[in-house]
N, C-alpha and C. Protein backbone atom coordinates (compact mmCIF):
# COMPACT_ATOMS: atom_id res chain seq x y z
N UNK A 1 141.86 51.02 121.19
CA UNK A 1 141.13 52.13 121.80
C UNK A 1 141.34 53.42 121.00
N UNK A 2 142.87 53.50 120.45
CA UNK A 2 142.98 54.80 119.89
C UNK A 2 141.99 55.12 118.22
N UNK A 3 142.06 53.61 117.70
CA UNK A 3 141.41 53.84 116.41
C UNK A 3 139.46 53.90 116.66
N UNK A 4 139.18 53.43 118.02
CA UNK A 4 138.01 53.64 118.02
C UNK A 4 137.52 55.19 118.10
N UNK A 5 138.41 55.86 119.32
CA UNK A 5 138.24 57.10 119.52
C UNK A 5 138.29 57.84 118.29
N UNK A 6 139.13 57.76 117.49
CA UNK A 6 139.29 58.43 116.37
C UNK A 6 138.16 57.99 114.95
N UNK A 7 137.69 57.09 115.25
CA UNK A 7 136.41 56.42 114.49
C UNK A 7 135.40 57.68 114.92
N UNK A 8 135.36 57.61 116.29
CA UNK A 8 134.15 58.86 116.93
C UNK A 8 134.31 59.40 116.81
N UNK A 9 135.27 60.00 116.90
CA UNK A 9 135.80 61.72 116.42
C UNK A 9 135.51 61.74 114.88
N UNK A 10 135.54 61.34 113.93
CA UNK A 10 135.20 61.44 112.56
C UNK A 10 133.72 61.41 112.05
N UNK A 11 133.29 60.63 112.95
CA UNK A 11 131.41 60.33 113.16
C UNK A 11 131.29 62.09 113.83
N UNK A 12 131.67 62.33 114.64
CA UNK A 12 130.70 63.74 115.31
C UNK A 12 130.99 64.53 114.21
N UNK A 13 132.13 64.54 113.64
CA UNK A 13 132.54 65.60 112.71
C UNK A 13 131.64 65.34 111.13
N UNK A 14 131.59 64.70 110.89
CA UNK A 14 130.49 64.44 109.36
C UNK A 14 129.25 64.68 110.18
N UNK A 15 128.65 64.04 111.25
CA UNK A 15 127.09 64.61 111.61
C UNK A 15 127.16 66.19 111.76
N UNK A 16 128.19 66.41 112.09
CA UNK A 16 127.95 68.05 112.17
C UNK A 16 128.15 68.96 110.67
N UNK A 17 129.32 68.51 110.21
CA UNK A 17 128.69 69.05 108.89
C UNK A 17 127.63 68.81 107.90
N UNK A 18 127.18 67.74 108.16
CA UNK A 18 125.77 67.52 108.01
C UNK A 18 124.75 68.32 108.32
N UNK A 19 124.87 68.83 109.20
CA UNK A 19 123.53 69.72 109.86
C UNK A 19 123.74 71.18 109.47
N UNK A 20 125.39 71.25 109.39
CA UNK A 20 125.50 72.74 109.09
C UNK A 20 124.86 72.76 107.85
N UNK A 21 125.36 71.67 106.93
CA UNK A 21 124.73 71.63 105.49
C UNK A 21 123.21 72.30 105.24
N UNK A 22 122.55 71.24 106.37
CA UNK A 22 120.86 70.86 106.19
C UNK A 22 120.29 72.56 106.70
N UNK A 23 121.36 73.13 107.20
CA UNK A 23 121.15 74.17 108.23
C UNK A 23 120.81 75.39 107.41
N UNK A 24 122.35 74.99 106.73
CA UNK A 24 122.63 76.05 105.12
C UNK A 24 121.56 76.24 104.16
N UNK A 25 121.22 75.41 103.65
CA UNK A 25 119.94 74.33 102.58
C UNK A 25 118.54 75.20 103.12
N UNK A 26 118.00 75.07 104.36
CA UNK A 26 117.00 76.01 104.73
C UNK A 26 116.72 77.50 104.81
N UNK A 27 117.94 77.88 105.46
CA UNK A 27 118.12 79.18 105.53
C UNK A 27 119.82 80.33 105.06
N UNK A 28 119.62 79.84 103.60
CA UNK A 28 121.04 80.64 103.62
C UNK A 28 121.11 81.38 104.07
N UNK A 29 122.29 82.61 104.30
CA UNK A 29 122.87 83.60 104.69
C UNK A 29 122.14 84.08 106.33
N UNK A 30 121.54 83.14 106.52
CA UNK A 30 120.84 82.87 108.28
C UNK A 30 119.37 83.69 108.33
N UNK A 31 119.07 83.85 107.08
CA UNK A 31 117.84 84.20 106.88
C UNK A 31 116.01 83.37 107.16
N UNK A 32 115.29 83.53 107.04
CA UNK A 32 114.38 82.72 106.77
C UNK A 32 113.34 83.28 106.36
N UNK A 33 112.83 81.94 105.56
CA UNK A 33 111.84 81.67 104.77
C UNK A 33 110.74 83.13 104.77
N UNK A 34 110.61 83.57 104.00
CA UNK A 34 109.30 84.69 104.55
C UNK A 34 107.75 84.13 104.48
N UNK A 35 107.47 82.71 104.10
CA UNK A 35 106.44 81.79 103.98
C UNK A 35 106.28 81.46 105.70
N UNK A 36 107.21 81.08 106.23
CA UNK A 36 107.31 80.75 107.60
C UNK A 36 107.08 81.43 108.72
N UNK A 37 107.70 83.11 108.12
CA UNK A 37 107.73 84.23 109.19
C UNK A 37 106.04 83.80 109.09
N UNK A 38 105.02 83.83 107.69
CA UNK A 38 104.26 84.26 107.71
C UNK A 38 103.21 82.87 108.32
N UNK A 39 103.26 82.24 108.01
CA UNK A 39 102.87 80.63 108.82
C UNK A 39 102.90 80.63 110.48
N UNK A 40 103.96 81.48 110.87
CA UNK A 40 104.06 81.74 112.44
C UNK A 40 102.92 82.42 113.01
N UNK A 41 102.96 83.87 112.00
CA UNK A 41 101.56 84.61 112.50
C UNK A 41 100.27 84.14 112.74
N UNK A 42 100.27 83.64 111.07
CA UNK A 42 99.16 82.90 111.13
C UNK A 42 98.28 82.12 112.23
N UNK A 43 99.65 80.74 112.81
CA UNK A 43 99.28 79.56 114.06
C UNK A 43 98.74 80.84 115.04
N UNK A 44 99.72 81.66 115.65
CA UNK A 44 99.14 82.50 116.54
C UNK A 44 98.55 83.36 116.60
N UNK A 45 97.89 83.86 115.34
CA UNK A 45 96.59 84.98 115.60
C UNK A 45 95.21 84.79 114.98
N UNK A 46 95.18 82.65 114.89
CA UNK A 46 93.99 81.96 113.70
C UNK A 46 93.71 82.77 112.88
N UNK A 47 94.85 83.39 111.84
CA UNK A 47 94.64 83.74 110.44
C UNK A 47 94.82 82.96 109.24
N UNK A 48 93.67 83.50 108.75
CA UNK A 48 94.22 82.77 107.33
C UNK A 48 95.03 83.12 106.00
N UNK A 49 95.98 83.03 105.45
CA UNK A 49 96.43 83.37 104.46
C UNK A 49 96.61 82.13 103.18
N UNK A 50 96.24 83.08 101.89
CA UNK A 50 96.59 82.51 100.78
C UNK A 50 97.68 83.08 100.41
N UNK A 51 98.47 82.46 100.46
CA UNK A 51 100.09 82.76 99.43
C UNK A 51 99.99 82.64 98.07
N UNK A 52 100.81 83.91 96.90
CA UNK A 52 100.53 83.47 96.03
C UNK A 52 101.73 82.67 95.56
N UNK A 53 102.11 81.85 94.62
CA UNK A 53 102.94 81.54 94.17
C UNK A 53 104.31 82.16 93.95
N UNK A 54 104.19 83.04 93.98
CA UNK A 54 105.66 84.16 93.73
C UNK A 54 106.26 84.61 95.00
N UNK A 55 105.54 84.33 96.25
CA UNK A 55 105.65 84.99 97.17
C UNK A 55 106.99 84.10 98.27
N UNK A 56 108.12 84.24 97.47
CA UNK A 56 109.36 83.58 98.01
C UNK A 56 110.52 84.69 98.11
N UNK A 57 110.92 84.64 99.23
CA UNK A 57 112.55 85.33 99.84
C UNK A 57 112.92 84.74 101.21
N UNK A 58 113.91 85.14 101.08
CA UNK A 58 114.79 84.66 102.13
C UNK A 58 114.93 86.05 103.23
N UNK A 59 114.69 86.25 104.26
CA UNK A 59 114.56 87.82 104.99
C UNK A 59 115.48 87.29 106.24
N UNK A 60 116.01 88.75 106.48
CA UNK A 60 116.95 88.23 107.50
C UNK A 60 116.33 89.50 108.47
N UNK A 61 116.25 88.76 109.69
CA UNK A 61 115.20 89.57 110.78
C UNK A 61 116.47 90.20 112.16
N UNK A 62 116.67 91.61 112.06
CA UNK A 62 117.58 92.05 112.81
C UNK A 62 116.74 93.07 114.19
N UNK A 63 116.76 92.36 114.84
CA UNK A 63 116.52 92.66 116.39
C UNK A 63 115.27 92.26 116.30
N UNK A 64 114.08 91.02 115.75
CA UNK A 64 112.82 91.24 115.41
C UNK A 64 112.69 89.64 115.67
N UNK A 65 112.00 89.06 116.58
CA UNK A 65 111.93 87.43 116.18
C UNK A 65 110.49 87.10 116.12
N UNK A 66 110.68 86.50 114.98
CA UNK A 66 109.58 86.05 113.91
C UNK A 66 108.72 85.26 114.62
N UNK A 67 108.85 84.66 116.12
CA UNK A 67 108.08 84.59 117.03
C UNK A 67 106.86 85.47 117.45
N UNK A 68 107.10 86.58 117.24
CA UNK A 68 106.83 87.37 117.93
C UNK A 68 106.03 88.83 117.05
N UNK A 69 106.33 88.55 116.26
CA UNK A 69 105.96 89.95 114.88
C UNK A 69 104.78 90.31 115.02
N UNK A 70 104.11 91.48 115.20
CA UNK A 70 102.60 91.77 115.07
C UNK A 70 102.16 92.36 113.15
N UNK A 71 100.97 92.18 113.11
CA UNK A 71 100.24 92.43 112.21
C UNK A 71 100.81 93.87 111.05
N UNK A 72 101.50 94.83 111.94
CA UNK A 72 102.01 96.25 111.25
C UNK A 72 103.49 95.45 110.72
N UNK A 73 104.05 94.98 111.76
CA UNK A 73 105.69 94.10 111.59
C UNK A 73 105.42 93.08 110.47
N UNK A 74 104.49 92.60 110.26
CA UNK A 74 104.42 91.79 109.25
C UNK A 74 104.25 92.42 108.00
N UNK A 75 103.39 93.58 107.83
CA UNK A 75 102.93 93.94 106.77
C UNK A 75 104.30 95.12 105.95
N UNK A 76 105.08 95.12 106.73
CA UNK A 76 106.42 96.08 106.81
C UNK A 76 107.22 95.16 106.02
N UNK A 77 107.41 94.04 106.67
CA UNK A 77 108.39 92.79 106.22
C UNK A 77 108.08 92.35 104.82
N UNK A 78 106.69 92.44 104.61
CA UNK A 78 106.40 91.84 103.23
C UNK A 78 106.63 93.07 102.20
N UNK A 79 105.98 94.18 102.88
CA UNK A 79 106.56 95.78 101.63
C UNK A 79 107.85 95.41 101.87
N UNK A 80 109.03 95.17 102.35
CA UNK A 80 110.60 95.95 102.33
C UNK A 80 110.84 94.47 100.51
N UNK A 81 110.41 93.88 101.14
CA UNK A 81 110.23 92.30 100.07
C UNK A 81 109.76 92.58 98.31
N UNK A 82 108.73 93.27 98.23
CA UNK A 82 107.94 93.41 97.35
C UNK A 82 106.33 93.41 97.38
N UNK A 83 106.01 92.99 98.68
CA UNK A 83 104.81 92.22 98.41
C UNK A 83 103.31 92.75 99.24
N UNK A 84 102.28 92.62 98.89
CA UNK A 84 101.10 93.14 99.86
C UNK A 84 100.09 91.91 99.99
N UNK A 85 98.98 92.42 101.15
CA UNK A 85 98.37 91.71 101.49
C UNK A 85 96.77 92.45 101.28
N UNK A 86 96.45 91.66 100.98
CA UNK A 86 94.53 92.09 100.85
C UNK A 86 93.54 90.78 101.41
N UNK A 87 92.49 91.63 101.79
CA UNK A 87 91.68 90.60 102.49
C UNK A 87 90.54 90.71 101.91
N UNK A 88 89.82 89.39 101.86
CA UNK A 88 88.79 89.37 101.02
C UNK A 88 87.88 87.96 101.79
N UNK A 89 86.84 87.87 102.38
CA UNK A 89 86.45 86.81 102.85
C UNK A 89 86.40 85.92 103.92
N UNK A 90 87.74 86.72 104.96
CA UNK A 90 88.34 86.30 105.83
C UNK A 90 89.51 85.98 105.60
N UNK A 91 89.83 85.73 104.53
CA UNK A 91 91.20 85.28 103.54
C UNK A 91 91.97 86.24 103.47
N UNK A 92 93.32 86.28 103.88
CA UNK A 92 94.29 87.45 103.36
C UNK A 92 95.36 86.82 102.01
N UNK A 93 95.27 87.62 101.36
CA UNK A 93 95.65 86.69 100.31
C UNK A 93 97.33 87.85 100.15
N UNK A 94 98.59 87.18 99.88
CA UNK A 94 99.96 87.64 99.72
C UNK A 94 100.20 87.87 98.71
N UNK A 95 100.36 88.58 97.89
CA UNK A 95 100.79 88.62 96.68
C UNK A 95 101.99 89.83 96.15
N UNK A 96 102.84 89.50 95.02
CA UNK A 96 103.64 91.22 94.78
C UNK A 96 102.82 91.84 94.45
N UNK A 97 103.58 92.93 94.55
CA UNK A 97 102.73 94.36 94.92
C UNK A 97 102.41 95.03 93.29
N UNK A 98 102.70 94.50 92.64
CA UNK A 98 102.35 94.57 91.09
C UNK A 98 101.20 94.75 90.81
N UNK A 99 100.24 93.70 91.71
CA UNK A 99 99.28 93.15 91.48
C UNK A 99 97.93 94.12 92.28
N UNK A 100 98.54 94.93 93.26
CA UNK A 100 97.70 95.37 94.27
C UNK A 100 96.55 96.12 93.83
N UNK A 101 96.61 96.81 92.83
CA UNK A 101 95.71 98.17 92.15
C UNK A 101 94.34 97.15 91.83
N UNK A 102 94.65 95.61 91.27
CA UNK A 102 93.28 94.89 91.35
C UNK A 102 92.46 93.82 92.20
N UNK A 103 93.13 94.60 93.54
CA UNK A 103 92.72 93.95 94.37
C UNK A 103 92.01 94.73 95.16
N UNK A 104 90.94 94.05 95.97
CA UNK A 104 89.82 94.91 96.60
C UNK A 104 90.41 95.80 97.77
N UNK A 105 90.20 96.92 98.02
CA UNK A 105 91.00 97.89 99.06
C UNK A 105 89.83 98.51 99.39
N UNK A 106 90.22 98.98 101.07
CA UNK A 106 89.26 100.17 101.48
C UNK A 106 89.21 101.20 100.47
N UNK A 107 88.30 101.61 100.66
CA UNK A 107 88.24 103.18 99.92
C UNK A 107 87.62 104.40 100.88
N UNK A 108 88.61 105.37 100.48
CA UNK A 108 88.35 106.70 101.53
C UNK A 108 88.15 107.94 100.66
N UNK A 109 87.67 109.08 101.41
CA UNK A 109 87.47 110.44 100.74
C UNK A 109 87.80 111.17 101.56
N UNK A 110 88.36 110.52 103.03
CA UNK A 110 88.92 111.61 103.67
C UNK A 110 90.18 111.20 103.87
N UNK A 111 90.80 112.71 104.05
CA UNK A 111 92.35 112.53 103.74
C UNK A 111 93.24 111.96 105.16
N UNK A 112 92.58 111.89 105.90
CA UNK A 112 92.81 111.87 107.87
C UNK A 112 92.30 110.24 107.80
N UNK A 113 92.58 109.43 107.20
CA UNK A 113 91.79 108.10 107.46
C UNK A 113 92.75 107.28 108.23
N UNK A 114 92.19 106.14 108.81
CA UNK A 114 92.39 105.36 109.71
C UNK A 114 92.83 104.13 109.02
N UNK A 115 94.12 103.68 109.15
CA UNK A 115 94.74 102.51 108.06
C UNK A 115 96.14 102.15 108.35
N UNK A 116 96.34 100.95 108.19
CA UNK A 116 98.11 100.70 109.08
C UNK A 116 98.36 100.86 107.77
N UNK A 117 100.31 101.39 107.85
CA UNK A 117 100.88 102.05 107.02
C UNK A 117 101.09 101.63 105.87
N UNK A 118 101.64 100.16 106.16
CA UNK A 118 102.17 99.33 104.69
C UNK A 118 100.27 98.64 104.04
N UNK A 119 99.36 99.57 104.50
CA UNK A 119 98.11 98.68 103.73
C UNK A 119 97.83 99.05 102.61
N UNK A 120 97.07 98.66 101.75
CA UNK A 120 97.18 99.06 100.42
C UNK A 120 95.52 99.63 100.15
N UNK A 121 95.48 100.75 99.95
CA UNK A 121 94.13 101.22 100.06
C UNK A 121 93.77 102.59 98.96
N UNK A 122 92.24 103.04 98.47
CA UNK A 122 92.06 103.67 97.40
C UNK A 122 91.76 105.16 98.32
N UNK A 123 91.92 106.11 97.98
CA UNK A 123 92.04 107.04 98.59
C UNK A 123 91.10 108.40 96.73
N UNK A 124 90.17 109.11 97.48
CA UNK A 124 89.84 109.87 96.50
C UNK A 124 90.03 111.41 97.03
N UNK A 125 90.57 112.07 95.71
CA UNK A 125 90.89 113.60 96.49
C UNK A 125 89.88 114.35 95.64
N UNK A 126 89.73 115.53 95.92
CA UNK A 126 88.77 116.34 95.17
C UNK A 126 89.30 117.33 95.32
N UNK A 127 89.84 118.12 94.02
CA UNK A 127 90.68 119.64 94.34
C UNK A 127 89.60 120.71 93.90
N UNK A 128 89.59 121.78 94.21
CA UNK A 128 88.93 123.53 94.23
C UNK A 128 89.43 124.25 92.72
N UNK A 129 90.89 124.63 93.05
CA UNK A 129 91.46 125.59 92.78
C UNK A 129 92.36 125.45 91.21
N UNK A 130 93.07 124.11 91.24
CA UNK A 130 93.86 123.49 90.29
C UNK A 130 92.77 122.25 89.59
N UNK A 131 93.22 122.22 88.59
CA UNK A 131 92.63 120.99 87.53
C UNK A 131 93.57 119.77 87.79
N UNK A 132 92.59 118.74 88.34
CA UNK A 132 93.03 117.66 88.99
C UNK A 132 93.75 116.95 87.93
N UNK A 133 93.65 116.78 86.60
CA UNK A 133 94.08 116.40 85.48
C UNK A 133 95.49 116.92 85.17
N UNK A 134 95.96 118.24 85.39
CA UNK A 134 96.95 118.73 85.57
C UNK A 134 98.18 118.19 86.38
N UNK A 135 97.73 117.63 87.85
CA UNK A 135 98.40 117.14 88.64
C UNK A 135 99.25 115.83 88.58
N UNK A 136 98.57 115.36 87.89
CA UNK A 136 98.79 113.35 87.39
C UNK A 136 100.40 113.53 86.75
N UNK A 137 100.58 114.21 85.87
CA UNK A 137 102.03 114.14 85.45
C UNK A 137 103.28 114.75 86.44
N UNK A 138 102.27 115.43 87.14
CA UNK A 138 103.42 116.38 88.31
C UNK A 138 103.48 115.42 89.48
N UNK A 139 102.50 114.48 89.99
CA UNK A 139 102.79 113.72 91.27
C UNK A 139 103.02 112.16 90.77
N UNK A 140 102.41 111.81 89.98
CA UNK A 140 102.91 110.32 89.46
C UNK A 140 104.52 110.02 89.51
N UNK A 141 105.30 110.57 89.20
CA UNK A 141 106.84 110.73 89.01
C UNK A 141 107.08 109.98 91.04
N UNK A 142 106.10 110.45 91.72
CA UNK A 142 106.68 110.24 93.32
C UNK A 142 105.90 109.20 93.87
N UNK A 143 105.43 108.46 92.78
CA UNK A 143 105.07 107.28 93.41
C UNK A 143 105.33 106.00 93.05
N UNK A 144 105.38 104.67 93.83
CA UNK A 144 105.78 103.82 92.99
C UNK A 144 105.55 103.15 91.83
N UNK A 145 106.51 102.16 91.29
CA UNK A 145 105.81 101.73 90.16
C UNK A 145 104.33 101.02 90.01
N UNK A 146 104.41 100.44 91.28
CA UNK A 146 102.85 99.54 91.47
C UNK A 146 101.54 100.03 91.68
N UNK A 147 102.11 101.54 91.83
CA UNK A 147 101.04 102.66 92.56
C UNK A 147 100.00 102.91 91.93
N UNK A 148 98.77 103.85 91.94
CA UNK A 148 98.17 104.08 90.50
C UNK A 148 97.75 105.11 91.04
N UNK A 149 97.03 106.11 89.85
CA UNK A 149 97.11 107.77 90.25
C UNK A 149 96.38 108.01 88.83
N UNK A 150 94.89 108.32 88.83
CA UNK A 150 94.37 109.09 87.73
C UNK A 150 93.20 109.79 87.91
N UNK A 151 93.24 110.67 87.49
CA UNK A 151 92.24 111.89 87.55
C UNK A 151 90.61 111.79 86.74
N UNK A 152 89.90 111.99 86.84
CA UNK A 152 88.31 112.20 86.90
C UNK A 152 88.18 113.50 86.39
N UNK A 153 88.16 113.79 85.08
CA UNK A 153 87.91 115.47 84.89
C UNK A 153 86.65 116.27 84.83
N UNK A 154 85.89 115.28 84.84
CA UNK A 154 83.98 115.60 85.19
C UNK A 154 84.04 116.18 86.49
N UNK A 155 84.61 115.47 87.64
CA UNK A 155 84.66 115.59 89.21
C UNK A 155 85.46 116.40 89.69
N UNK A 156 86.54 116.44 88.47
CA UNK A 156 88.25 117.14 88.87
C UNK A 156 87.96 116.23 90.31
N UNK A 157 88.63 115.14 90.78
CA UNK A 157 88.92 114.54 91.27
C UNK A 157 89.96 113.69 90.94
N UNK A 158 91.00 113.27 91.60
CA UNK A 158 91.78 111.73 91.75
C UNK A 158 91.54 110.59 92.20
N UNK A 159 91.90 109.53 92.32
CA UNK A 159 91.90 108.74 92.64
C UNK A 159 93.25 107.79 92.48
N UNK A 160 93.22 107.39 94.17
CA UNK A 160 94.76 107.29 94.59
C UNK A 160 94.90 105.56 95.21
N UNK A 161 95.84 104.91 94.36
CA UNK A 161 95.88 103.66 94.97
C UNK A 161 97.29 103.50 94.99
N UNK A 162 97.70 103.35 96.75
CA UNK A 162 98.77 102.89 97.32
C UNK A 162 98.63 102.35 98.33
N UNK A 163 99.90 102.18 99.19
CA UNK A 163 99.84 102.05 100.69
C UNK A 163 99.82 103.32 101.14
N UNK A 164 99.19 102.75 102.37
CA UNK A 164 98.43 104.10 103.13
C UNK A 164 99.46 104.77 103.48
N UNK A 165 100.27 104.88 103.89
CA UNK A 165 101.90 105.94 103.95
C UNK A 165 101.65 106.73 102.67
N UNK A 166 102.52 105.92 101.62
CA UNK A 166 102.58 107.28 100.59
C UNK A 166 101.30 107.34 100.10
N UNK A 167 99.66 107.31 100.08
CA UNK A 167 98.91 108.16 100.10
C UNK A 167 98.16 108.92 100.63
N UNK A 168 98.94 109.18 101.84
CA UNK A 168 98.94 110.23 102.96
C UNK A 168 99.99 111.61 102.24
N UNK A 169 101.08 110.85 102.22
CA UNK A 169 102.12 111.87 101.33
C UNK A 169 101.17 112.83 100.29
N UNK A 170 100.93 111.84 99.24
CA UNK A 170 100.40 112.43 98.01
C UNK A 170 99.31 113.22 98.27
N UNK A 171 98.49 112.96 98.90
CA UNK A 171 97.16 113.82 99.37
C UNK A 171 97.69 115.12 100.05
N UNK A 172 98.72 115.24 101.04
CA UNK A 172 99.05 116.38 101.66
C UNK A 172 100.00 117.09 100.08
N UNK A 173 100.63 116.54 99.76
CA UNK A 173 101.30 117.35 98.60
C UNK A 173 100.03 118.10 97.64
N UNK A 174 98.68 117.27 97.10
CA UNK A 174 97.73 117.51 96.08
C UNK A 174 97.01 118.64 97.09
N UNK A 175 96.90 118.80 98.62
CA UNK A 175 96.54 119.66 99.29
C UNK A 175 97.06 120.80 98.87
N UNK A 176 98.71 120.59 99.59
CA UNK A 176 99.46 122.16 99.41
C UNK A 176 99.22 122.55 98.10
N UNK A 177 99.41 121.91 97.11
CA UNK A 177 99.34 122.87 95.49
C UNK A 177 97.47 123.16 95.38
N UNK A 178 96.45 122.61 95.66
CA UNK A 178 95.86 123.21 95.56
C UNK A 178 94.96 124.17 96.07
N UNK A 179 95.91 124.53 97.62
CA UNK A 179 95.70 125.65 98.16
C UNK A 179 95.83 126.45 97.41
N UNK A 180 97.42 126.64 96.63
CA UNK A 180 97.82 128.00 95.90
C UNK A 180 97.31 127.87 94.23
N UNK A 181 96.34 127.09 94.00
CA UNK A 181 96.00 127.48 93.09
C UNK A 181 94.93 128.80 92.56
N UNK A 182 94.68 128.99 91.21
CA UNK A 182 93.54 130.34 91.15
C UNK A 182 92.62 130.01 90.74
N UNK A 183 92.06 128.62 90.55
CA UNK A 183 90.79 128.48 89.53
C UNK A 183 91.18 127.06 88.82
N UNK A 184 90.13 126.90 88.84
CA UNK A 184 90.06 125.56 88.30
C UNK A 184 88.93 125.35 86.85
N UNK A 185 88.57 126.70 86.86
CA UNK A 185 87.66 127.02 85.25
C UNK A 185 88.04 126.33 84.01
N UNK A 186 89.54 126.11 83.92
CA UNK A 186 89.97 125.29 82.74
C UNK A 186 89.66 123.82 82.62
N UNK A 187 89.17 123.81 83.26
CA UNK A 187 88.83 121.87 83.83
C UNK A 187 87.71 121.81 82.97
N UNK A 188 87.12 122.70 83.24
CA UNK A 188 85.83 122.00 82.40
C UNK A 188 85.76 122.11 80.67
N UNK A 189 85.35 120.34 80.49
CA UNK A 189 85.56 119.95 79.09
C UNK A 189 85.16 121.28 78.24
N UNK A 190 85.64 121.69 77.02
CA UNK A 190 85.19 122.23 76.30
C UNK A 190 83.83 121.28 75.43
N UNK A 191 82.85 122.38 74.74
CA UNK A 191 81.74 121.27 74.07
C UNK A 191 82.13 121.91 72.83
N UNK A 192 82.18 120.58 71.99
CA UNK A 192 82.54 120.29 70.75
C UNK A 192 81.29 120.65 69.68
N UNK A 193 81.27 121.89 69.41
CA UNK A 193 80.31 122.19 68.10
C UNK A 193 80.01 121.03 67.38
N UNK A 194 78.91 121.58 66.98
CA UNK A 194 77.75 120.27 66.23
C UNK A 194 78.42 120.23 64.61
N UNK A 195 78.64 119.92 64.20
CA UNK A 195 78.85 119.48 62.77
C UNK A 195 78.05 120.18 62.24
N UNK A 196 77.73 120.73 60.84
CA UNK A 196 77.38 121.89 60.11
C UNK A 196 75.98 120.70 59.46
N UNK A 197 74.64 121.28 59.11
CA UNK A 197 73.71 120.07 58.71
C UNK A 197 73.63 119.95 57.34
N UNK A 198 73.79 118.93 56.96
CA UNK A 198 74.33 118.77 55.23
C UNK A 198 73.02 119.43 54.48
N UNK A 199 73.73 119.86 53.14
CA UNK A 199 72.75 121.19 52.58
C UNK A 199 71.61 120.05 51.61
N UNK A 200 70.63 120.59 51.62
CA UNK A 200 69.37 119.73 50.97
C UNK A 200 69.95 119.63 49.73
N UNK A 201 69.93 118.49 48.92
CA UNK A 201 69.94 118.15 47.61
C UNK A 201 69.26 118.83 47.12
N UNK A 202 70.21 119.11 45.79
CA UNK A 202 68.92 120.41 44.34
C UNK A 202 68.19 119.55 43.61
C-alpha cells in the first residue's frame, strides 16, 4: 500500500509540472499572446483582422481582462507594443507602426476632429502668420519616429501623419506659434530669373 501511494504521489507531481511547463511554454512571465488578446475581440465584436507577420509580444494585462477590452483598450494595447491598426475594406489590418504613414488614414483639416486616440490619421494645418516650412525642423524633433510631418510651401501648409493624440498636440503647438507670428511673406518661392538669350552669331 505504501509503495502504491507513493507511486501516486509521484504521478500528481510530474502531471503538475507538466502543466506548469505547458503553462510556462504559452505564456511566459504570465503574460499573453497579443494575437489572442486580439482573436478575443475579434469572436466578440464579428471583426475582422489581418495580422501582419511581425505582429508578436507577449503583454501582461494589469487590472484589464482580455475578455473584456473595448475597441480604444485594444488600440492602446497594440500602441504601448509598437503597433497600429488600419482599416481598409472591412479588414483591419495590424501591423508596426513603422509602416503606418502608407497606410490609408482618415484625413482632416480641422483641428477639433473626431478620432479615438491611439488611431492613426492625416491631419492638414494651414498657417497665416509663420512659413509652414520653417516649422518642420522645430516640431519634427516631438514626434515619433514613425510619425511624418512635411510642409507644402505653395499652400504654406503641413501635413501631419500620426495618432490622433499627438496630432492634436502638434496642431495646438503649430497653432500657438502661429498666432505670434508677423508674416508669412517669406514663404513665397522666390522666381528664378530667365537666363540671359544667347547673343546672335556674327
Amino acid at each position: 500500500m505504501k509503495v502504491s501511494a507513493t507511486i501516486a504521489v509521484s504521478l500528481l507531481a510530474a502531471l503538475s509540472v507538466t502543466a506548469s511547463a505547458q503553462e510556462s511554454s504559452k505564456s511566459p512571465g504570465g503574460g499573453i499572446e497579443i494575437g489572442e488578446v486580439i482573436e478575443r475581440y475579434a469572436k466578440r465584436n464579428g471583426k475582422q483582422f489581418a495580422l501582419d507577420s511581425r505582429v508578436r509580444a507577449q503583454v501582461s494585462l494589469a487590472g484589464l481582462d482580455p475578455a473584456q477590452i473595448n475597441y480604444d483598450q485594444l488600440l492602446s494595447l497594440l500602441a504601448v507594443h509598437g503597433f497600429v491598426v488600419s482599416e481598409a475594406g472591412g479588414i483591419l489590418a495590424v501591423v508596426p507602426d513603422a509602416n503606418a504613414r502608407q497606410l490609408p488614414s482618415p484625413i482632416y483639416t480641422d483641428v477639433n476632429f473626431k478620432a479615438s486616440d491611439q488611431e492613426i490619421v492625416s491631419l492638414v494645418v494651414t498657417t497665416h502668420k509663420v512659413c509652414a516650412a520653417h516649422l518642420v525642423p522645430v516640431i519634427r524633433p516631438l514626434m515619433p519616429q514613425a510619425a511624418h510631418l512635411a510642409a507644402h510651401p505653395a499652400s504654406n501648409t503641413l501635413i501631419i501623419n500620426d495618432r490622433a493624440i499627438n496630432a492634436r498636440r502638434v496642431a495646438a503647438l503649430i497653432e500657438q506659434i502661429d498666432r505670434r507670428g508677423t508674416g508669412a511673406k517669406d514663404c513665397q518661392p522666390r522666381e528664378t530669373p530667365a537666363p540671359p538669350a544667347p547673343k546672335p552669331a556674327a
